[in-house]
PDB file of N, CA and C in Angstrom:
ATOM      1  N   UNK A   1     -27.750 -27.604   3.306  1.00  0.00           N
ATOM      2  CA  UNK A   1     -28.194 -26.258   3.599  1.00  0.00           C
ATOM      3  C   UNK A   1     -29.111 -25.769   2.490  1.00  0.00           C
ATOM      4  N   UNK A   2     -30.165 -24.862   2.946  1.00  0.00           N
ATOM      5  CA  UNK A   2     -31.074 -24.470   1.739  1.00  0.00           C
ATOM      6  C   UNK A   2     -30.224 -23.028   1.166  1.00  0.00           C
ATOM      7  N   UNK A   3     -31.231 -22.574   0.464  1.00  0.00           N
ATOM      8  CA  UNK A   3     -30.104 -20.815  -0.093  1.00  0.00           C
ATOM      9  C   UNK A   3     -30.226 -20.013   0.856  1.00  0.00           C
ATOM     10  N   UNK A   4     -31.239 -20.191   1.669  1.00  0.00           N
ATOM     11  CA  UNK A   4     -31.805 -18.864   2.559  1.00  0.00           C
ATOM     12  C   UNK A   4     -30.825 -19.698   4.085  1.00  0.00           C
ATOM     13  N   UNK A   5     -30.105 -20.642   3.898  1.00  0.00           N
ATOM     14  CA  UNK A   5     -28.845 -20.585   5.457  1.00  0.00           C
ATOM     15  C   UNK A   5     -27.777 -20.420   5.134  1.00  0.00           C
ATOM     16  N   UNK A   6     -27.569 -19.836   6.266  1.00  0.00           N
ATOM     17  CA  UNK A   6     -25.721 -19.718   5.948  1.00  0.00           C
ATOM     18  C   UNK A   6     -24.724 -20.115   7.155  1.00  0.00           C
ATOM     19  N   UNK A   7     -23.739 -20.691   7.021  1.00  0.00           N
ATOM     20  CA  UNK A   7     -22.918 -21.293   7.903  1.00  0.00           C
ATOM     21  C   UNK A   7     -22.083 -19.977   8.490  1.00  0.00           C
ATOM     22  N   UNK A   8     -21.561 -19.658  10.031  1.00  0.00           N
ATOM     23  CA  UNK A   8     -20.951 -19.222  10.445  1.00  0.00           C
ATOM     24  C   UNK A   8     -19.846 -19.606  10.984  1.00  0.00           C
ATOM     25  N   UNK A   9     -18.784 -18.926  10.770  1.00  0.00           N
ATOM     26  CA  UNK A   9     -17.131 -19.782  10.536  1.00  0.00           C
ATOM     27  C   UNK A   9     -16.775 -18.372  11.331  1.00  0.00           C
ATOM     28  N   UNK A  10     -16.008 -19.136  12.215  1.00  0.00           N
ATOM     29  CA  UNK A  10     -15.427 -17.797  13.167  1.00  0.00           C
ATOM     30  C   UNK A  10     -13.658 -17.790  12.154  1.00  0.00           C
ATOM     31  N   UNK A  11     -13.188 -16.676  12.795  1.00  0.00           N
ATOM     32  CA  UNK A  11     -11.911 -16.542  11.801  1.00  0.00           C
ATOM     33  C   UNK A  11     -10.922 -16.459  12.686  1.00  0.00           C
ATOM     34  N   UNK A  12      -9.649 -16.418  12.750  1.00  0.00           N
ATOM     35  CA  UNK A  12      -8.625 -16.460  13.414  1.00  0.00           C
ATOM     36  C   UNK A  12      -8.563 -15.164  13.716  1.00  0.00           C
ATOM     37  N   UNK A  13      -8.884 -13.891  13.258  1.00  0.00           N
ATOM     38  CA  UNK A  13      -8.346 -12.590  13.393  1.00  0.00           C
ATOM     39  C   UNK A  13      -6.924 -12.228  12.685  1.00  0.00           C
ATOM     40  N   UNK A  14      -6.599 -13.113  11.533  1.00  0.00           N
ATOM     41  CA  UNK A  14      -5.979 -12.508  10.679  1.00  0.00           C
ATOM     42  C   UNK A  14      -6.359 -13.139   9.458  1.00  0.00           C
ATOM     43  N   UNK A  15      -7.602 -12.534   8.244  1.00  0.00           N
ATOM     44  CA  UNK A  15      -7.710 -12.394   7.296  1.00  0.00           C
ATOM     45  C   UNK A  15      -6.828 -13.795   6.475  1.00  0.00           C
ATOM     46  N   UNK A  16      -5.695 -13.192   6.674  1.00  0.00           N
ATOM     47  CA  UNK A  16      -4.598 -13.521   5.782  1.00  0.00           C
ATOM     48  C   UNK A  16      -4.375 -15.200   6.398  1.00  0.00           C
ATOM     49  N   UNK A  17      -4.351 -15.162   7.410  1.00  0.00           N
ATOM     50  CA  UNK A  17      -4.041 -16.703   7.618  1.00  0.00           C
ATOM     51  C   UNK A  17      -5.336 -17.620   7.589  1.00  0.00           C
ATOM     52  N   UNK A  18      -6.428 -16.999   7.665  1.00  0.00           N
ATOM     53  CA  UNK A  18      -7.880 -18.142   7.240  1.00  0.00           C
ATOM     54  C   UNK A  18      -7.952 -18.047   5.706  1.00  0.00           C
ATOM     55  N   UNK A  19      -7.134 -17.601   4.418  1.00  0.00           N
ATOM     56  CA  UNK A  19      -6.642 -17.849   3.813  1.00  0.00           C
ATOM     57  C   UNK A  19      -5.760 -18.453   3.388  1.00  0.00           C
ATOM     58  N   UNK A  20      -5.200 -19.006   4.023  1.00  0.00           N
ATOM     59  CA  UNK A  20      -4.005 -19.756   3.805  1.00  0.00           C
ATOM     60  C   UNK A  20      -2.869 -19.008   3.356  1.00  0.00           C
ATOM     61  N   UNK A  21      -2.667 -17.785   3.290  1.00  0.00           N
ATOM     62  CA  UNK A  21      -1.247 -17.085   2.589  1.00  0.00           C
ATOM     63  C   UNK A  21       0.183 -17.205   3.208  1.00  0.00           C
ATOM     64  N   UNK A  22       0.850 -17.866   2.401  1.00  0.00           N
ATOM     65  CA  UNK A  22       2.071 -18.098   3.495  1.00  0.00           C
ATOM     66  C   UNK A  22       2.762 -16.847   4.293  1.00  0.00           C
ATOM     67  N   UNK A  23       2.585 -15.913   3.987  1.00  0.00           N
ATOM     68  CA  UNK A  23       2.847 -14.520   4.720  1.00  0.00           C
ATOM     69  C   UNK A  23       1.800 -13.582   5.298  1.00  0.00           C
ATOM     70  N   UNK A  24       1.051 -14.904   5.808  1.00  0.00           N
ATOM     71  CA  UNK A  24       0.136 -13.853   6.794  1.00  0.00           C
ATOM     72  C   UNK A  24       0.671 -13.051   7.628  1.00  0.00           C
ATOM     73  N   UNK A  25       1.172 -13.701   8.432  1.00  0.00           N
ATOM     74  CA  UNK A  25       1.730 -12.366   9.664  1.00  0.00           C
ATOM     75  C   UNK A  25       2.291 -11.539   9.163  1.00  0.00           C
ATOM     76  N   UNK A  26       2.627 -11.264   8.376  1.00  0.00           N
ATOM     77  CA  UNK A  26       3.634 -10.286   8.104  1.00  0.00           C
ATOM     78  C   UNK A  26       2.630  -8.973   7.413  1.00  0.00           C
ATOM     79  N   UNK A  27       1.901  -9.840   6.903  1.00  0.00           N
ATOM     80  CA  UNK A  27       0.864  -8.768   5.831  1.00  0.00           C
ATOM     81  C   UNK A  27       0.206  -8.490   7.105  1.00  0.00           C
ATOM     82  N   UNK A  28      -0.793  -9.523   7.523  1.00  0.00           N
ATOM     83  CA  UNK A  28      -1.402  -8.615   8.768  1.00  0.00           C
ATOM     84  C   UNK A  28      -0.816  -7.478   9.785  1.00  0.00           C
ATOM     85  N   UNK A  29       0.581  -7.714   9.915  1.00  0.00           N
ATOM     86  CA  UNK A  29       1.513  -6.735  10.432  1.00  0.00           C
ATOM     87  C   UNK A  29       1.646  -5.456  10.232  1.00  0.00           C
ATOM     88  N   UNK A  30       1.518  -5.900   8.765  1.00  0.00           N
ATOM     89  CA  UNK A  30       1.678  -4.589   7.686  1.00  0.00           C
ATOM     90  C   UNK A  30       0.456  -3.879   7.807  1.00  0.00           C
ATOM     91  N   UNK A  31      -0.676  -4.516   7.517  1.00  0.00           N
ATOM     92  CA  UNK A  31      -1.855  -3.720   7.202  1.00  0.00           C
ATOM     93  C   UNK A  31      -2.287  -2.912   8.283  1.00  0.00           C
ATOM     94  N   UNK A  32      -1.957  -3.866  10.106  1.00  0.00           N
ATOM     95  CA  UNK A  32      -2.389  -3.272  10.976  1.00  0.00           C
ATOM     96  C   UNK A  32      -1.366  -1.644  11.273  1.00  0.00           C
ATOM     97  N   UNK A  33       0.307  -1.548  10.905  1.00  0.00           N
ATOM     98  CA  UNK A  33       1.005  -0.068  10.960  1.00  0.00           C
ATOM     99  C   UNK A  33       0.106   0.735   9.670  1.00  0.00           C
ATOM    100  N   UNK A  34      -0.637   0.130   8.835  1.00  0.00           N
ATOM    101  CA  UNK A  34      -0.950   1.023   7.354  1.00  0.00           C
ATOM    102  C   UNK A  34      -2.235   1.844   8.247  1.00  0.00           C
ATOM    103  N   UNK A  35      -3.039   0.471   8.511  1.00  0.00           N
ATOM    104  CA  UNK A  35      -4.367   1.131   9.649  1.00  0.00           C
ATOM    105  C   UNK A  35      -4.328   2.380  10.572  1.00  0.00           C
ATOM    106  N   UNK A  36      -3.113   1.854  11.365  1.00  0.00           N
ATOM    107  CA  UNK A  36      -2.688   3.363  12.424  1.00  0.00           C
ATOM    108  C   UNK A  36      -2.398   4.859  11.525  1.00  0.00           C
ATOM    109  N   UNK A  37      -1.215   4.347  10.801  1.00  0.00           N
ATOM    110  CA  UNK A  37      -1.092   5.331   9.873  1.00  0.00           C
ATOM    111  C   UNK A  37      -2.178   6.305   9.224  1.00  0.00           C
ATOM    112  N   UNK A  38      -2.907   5.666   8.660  1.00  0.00           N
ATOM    113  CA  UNK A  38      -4.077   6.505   8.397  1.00  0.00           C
ATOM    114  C   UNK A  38      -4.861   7.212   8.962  1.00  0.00           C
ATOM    115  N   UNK A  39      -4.994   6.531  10.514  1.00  0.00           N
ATOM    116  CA  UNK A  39      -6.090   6.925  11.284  1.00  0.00           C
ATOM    117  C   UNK A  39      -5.285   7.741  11.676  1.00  0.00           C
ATOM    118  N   UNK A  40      -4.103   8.290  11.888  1.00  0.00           N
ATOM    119  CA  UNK A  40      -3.087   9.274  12.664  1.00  0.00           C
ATOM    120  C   UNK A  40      -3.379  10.205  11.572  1.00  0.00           C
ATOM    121  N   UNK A  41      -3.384   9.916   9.669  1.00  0.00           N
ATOM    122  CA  UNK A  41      -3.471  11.123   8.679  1.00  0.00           C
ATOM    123  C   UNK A  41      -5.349  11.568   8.766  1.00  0.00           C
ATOM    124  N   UNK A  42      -6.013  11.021   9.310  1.00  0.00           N
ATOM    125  CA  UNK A  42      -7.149  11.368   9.326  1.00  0.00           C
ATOM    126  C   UNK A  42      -7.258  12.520  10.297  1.00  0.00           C
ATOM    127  N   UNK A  43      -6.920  12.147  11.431  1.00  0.00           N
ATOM    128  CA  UNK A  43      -7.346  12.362  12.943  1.00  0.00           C
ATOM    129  C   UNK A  43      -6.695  14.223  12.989  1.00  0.00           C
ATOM    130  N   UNK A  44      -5.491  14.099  11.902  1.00  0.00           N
ATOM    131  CA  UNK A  44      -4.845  15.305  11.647  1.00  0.00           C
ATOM    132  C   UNK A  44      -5.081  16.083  10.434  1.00  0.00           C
ATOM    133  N   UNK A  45      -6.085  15.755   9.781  1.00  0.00           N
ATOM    134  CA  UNK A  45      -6.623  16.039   8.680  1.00  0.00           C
ATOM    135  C   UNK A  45      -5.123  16.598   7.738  1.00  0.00           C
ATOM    136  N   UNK A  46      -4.443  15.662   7.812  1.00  0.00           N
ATOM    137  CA  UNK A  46      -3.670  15.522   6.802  1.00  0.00           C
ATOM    138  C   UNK A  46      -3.238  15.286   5.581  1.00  0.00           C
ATOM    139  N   UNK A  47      -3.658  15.772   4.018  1.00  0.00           N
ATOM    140  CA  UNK A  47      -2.993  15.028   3.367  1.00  0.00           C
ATOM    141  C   UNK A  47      -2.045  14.385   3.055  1.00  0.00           C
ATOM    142  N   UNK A  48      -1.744  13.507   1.530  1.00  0.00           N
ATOM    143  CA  UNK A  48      -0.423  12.976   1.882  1.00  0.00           C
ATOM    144  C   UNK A  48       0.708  13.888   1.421  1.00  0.00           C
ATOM    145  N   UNK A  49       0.449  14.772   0.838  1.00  0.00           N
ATOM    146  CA  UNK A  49       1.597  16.059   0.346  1.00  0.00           C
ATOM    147  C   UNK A  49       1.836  16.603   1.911  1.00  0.00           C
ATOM    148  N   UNK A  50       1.054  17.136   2.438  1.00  0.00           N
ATOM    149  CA  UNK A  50       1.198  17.763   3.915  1.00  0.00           C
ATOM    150  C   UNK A  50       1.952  16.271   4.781  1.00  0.00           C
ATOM    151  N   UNK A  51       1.758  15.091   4.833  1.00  0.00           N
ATOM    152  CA  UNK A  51       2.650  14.476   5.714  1.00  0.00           C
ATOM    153  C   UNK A  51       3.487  14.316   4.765  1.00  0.00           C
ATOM    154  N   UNK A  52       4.131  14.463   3.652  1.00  0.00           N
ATOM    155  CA  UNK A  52       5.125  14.156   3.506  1.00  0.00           C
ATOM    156  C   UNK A  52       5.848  15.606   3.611  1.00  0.00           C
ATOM    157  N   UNK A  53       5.727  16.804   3.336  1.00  0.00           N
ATOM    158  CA  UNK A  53       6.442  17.751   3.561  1.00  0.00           C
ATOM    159  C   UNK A  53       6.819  17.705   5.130  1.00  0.00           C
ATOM    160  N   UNK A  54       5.991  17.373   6.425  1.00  0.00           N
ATOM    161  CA  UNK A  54       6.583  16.958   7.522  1.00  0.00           C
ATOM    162  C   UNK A  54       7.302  15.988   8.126  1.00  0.00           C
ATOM    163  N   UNK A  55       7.206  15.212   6.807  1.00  0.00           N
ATOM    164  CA  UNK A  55       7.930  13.744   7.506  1.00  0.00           C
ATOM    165  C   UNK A  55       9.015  13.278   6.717  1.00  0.00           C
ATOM    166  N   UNK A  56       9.068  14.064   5.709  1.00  0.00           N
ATOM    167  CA  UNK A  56      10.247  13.649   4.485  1.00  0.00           C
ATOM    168  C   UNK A  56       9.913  12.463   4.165  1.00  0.00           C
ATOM    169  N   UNK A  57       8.754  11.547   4.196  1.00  0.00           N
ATOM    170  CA  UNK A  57       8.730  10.559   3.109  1.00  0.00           C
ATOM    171  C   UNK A  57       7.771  10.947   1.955  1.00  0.00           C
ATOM    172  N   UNK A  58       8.113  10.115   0.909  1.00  0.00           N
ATOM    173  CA  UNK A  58       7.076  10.683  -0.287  1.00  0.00           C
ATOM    174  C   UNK A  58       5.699  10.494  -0.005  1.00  0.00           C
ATOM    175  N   UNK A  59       5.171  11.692  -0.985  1.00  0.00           N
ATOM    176  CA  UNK A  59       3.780  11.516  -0.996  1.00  0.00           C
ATOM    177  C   UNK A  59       3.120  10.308  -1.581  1.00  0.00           C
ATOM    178  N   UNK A  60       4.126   9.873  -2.501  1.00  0.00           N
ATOM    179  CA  UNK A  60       3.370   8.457  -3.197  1.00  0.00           C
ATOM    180  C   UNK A  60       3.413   7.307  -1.916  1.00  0.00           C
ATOM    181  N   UNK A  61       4.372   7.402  -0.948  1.00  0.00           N
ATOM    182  CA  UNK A  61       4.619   6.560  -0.239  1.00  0.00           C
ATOM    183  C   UNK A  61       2.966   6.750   0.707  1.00  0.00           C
ATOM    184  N   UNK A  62       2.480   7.367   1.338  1.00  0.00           N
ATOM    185  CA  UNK A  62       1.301   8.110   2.086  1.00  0.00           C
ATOM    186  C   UNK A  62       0.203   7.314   0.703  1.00  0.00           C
ATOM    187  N   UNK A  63       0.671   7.814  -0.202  1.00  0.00           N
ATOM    188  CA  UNK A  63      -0.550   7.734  -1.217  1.00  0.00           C
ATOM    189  C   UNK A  63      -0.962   6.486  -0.945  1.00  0.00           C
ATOM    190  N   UNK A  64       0.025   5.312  -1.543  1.00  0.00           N
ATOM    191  CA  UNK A  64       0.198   3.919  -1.278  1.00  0.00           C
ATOM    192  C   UNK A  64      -0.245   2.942  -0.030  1.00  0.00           C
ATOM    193  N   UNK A  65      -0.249   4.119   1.200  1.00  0.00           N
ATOM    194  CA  UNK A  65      -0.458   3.208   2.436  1.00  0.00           C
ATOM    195  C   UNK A  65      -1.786   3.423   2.390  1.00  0.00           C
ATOM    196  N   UNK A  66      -2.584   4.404   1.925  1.00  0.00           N
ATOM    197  CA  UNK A  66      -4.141   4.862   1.709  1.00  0.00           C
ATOM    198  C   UNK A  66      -4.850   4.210   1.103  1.00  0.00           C
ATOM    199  N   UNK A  67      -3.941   3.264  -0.006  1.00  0.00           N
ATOM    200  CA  UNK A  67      -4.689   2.695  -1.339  1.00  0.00           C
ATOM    201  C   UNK A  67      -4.259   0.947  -0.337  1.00  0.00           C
ATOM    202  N   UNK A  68      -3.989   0.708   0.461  1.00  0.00           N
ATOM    203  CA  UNK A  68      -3.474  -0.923   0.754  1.00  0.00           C
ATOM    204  C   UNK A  68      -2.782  -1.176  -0.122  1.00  0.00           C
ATOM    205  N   UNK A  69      -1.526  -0.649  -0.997  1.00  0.00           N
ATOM    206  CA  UNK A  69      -0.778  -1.115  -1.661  1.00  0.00           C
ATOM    207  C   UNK A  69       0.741  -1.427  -0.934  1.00  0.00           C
ATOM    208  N   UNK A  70       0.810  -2.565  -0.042  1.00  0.00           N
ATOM    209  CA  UNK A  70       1.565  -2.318   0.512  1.00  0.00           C
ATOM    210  C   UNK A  70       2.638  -3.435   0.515  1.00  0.00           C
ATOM    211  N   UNK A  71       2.651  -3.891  -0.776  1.00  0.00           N
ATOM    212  CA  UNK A  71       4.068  -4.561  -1.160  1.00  0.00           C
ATOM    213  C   UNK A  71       5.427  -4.580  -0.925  1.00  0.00           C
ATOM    214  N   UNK A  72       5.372  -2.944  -1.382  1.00  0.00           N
ATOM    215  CA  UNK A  72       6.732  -2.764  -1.446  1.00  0.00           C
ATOM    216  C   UNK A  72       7.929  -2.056   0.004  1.00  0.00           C
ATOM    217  N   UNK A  73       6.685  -2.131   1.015  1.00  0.00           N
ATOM    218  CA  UNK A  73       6.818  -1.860   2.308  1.00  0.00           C
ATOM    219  C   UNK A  73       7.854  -2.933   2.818  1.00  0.00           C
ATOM    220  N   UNK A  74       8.352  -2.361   3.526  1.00  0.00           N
ATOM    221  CA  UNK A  74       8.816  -3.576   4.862  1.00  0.00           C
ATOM    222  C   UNK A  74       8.153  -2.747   6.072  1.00  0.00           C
ATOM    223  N   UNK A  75       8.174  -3.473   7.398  1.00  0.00           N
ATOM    224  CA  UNK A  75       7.950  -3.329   8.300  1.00  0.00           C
ATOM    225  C   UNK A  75       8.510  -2.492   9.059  1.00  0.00           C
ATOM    226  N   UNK A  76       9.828  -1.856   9.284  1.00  0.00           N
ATOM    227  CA  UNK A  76      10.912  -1.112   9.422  1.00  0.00           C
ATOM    228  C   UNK A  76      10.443   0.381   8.836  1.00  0.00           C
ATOM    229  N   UNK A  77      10.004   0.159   7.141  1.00  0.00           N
ATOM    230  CA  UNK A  77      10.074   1.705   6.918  1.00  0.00           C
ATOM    231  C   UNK A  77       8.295   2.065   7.468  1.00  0.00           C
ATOM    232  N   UNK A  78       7.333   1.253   7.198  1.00  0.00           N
ATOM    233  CA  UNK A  78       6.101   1.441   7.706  1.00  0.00           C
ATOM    234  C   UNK A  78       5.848   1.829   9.327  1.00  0.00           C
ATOM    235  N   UNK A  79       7.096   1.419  10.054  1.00  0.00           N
ATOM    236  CA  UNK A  79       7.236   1.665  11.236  1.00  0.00           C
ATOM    237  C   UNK A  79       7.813   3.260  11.337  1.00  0.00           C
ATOM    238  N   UNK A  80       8.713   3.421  10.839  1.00  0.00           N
ATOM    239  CA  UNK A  80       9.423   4.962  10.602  1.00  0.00           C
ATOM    240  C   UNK A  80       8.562   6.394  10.007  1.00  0.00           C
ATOM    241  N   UNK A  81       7.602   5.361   9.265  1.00  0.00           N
ATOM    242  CA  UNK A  81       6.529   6.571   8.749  1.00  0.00           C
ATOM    243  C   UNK A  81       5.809   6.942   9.722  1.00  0.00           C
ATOM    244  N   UNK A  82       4.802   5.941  10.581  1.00  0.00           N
ATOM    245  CA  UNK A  82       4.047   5.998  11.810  1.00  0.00           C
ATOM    246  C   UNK A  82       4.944   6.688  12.588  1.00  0.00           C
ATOM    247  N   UNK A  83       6.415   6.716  13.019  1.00  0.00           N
ATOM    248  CA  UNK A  83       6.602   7.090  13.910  1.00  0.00           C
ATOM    249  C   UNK A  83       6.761   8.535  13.636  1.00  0.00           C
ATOM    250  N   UNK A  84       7.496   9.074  12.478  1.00  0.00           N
ATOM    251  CA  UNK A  84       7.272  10.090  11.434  1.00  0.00           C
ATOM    252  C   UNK A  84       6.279  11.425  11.876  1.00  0.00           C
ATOM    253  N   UNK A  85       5.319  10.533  11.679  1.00  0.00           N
ATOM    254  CA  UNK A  85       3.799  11.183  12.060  1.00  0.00           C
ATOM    255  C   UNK A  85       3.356  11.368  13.775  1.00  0.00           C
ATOM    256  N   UNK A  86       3.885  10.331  14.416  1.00  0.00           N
ATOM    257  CA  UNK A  86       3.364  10.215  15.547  1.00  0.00           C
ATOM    258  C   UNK A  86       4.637   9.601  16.892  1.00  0.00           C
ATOM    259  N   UNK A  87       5.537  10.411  17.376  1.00  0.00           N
ATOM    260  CA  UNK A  87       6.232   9.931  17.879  1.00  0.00           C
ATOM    261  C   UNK A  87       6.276   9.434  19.311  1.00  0.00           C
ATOM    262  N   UNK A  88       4.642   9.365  19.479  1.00  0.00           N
ATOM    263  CA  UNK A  88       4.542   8.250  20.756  1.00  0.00           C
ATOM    264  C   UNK A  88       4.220   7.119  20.636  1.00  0.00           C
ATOM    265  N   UNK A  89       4.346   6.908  19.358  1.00  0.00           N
ATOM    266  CA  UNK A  89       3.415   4.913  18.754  1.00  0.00           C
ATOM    267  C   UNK A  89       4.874   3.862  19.876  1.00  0.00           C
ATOM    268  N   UNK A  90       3.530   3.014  19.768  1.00  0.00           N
ATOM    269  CA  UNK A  90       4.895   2.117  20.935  1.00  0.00           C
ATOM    270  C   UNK A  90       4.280   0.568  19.713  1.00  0.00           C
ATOM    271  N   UNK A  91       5.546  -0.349  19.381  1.00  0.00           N
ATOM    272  CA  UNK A  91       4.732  -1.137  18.693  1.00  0.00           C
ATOM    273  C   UNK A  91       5.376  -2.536  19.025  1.00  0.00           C
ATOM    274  N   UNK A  92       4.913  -3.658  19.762  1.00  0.00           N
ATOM    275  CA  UNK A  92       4.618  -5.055  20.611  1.00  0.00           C
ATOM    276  C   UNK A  92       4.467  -6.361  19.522  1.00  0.00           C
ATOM    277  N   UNK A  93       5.508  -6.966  19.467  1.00  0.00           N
ATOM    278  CA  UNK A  93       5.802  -7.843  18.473  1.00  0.00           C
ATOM    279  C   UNK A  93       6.087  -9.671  19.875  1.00  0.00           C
ATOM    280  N   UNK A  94       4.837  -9.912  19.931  1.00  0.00           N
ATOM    281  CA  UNK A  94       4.634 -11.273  20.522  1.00  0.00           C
ATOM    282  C   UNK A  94       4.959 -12.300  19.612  1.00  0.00           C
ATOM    283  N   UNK A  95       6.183 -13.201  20.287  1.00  0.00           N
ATOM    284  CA  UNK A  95       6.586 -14.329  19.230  1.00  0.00           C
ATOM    285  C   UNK A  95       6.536 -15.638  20.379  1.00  0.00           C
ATOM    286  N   UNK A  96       5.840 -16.514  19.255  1.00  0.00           N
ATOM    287  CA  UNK A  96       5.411 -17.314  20.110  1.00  0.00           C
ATOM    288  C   UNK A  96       4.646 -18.401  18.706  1.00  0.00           C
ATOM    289  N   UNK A  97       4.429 -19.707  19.150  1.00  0.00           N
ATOM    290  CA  UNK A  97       3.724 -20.541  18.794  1.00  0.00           C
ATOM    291  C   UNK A  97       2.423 -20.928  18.897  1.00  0.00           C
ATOM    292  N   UNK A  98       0.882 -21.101  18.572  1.00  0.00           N
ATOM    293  CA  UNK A  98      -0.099 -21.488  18.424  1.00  0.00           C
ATOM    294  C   UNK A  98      -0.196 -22.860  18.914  1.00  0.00           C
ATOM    295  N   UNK A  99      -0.976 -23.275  19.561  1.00  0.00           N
ATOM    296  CA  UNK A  99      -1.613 -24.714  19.563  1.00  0.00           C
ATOM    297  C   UNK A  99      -1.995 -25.357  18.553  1.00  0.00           C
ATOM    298  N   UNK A 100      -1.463 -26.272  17.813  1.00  0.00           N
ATOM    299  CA  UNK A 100      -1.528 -26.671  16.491  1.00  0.00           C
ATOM    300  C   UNK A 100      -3.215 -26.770  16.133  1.00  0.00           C
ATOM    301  N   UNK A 101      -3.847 -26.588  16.871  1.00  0.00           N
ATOM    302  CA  UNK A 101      -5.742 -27.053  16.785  1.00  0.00           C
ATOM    303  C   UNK A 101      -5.780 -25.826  16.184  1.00  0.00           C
ATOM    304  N   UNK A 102      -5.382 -24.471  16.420  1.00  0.00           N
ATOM    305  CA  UNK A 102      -5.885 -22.978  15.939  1.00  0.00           C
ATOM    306  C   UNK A 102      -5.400 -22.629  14.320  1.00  0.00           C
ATOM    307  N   UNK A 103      -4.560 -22.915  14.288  1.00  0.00           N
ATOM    308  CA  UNK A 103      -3.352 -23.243  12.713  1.00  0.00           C
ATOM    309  C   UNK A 103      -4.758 -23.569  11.628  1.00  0.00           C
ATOM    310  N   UNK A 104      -4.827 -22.877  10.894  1.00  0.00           N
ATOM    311  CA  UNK A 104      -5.506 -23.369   9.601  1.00  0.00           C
ATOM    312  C   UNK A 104      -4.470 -23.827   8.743  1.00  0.00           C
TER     313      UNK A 104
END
């Protein structure tokens, strides 16, 4: 290839697993309730002091889902915050196996 081509590599649609991270799904999981979350504190022009005075979780917790710091999350309480905020979220957990050809 010269400098001026560039190769196009399609991606799986999770970040995390065309990386190789052994906890992709889970992070992608995560990031996609952090995504909603936000777009629910946007859409309501919410800060995170204002959702947390309505939702009883902390503001650092809001702060944290704003910044992608989302370590110390599980899936459970990231789910409880969204719902917190928005109590019509419906959320679809497909388990299932890949065709070993798609697997990076």
């Amino acid at each position: 290839m010269t400098e001026n081509e560039c190769e196009l590599v399609r991606g799986s649609g999770n970040v995390f697993r065309d990386f190789n991270d052994p906890h992709a799904d889970l992070k992608q999981a995560k990031a996609i309730l952090a995504a909603r979350t936000i777009a629910v504190l946007d859409e309501r022009s919410l800060s995170v002091r204002k959702a947390a005075r309505l939702t009883g979780f902390a503001a650092a917790d809001f702060s944290r889902v704003r910044n992608a710091d989302l370590g110390r999350f599980t899936l459970d309480r990231l789910i409880k915050m969204l719902a917190a905020l928005d109590s019509r979220i419906r959320v679809t957990v497909h388990v299932g196996s890949e065709p070993s050809g798609r697997r990076r």
